[in-house]
C-alpha atoms as a PDB file:
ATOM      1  CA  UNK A   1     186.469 114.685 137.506  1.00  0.00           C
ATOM      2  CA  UNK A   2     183.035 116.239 138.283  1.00  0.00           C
ATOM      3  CA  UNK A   3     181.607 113.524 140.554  1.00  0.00           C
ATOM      4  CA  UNK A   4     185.261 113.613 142.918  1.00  0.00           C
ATOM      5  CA  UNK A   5     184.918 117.539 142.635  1.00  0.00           C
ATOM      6  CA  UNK A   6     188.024 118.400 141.148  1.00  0.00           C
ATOM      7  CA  UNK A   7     187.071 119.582 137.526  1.00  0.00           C
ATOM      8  CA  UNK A   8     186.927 123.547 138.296  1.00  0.00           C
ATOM      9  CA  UNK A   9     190.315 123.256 140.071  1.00  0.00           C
ATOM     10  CA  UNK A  10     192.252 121.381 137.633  1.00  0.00           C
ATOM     11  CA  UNK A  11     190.395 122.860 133.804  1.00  0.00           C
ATOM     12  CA  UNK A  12     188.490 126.002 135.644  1.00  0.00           C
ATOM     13  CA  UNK A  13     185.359 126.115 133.418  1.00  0.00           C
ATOM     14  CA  UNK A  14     186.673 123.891 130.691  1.00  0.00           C
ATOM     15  CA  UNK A  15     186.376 120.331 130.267  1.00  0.00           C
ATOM     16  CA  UNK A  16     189.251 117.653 129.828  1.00  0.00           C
ATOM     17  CA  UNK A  17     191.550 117.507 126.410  1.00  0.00           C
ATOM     18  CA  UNK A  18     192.069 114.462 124.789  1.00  0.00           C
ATOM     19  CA  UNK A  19     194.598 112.541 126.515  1.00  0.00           C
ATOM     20  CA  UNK A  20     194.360 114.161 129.336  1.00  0.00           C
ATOM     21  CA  UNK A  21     195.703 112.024 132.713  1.00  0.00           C
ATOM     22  CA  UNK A  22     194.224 111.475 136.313  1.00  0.00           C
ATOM     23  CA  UNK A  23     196.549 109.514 138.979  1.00  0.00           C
ATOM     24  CA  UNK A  24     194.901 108.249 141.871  1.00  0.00           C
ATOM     25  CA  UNK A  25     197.503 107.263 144.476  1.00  0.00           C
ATOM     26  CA  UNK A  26     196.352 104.992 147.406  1.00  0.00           C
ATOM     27  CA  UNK A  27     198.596 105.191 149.979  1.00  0.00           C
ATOM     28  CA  UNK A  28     198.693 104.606 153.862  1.00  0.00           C
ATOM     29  CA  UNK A  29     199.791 107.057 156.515  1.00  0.00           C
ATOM     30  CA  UNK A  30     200.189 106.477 160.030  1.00  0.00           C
ATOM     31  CA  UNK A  31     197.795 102.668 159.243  1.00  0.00           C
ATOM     32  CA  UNK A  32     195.289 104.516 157.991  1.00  0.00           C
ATOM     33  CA  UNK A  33     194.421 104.661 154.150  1.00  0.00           C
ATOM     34  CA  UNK A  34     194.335 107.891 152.100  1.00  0.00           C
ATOM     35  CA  UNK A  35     194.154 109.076 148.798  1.00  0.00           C
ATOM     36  CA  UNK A  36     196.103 111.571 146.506  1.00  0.00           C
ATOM     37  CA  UNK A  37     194.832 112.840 143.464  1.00  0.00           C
ATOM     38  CA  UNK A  38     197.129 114.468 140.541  1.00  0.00           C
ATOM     39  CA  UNK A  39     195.830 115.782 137.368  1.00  0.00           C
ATOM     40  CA  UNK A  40     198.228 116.164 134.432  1.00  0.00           C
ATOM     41  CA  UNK A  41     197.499 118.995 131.395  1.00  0.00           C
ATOM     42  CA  UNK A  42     198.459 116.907 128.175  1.00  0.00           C
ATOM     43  CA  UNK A  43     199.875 120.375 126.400  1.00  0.00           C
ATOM     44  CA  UNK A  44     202.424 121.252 129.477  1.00  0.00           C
ATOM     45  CA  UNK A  45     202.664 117.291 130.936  1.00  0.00           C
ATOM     46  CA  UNK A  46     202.949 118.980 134.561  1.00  0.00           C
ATOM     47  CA  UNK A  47     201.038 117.254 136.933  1.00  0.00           C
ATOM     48  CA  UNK A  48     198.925 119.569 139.644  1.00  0.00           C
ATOM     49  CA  UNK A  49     197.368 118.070 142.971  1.00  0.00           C
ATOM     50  CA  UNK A  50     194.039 118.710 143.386  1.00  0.00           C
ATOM     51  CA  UNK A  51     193.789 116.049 146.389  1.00  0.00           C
ATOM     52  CA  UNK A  52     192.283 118.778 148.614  1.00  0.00           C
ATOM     53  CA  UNK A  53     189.968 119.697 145.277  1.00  0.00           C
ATOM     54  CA  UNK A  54     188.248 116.526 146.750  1.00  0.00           C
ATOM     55  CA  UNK A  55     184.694 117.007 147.673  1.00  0.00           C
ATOM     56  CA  UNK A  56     185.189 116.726 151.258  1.00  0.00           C
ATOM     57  CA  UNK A  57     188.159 116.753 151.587  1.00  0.00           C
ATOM     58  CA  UNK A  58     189.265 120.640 151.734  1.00  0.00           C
ATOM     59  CA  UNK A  59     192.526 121.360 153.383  1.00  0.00           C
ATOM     60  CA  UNK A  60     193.945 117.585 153.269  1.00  0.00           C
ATOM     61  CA  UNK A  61     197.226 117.204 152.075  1.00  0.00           C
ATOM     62  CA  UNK A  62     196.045 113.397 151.596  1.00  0.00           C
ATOM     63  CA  UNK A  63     192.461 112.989 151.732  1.00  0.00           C
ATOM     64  CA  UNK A  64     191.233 110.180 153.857  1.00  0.00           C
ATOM     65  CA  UNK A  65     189.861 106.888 151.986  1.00  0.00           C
ATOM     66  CA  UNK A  66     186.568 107.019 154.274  1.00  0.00           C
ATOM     67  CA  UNK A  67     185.917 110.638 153.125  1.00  0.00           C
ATOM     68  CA  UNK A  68     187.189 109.685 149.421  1.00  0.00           C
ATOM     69  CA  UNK A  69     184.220 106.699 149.147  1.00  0.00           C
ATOM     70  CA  UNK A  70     181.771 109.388 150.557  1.00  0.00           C
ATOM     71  CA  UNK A  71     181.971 111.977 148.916  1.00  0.00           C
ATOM     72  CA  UNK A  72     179.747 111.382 146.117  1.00  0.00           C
ATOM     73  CA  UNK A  73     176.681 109.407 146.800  1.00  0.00           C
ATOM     74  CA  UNK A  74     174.976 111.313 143.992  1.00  0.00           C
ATOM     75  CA  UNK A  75     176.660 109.597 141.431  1.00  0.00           C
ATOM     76  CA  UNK A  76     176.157 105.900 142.608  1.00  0.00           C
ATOM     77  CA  UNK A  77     173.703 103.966 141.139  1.00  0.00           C
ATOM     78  CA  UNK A  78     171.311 101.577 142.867  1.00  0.00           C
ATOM     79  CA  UNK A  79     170.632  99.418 139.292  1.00  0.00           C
ATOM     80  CA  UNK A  80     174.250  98.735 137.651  1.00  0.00           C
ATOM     81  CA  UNK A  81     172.467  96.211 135.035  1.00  0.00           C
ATOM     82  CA  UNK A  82     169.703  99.175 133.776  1.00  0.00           C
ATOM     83  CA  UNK A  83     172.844 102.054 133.888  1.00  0.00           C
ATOM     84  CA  UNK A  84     174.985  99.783 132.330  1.00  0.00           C
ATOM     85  CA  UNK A  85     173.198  98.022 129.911  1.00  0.00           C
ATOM     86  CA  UNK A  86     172.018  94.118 130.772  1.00  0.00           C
ATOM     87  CA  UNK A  87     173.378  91.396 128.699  1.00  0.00           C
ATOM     88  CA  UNK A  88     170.347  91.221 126.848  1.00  0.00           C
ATOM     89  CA  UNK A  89     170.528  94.814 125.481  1.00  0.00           C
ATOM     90  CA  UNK A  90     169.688  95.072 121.811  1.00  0.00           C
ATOM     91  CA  UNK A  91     172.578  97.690 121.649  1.00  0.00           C
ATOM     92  CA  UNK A  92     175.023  95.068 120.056  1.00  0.00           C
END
């Protein structure tokens, strides 16, 4: 929720309950791809869209794919096997 941007719009300064729900909708409009992004409280079970919560993506009512896969550089690693833990980690 923090790396897409959309943690302050759909918990203000809280963070997620347990079992709380994200739907990520891929759909295409018009041939090109875009995304929609609901979040669902687990005590009401409404779902909100915070699409245009999107960093980036302000004021879309479906935020393009291309902005969608930009929006976060920050929080993309250049070393999966050292963030994720190599095969050979002695964490097992």
């Amino acid at each position: 929720m923090e790396s897409l941007g959309i943690r302050e719009a759909a918990l203000g300064d809280g963070y997620p309950p347990y079992n709380t729900l994200l739907i990520l909708e891929l759909r295409r409009i018009k041939d090109m791809p875009v995304v929609k992004v609901f979040y669902r409280d687990p005590h009401t079970s409404l779902l909100m869209d915070v699409t245009s919560s999107i960093r980036g993506c302000k004021g879309y009512v479906a935020c393009p794919l291309e902005l969608v896969l930009g929006c976060c550089p920050q929080y993309i690693t250049s070393d999966r096997e050292k963030e994720c833990h190599s095969k050979k980690s002695k964490l097992r």
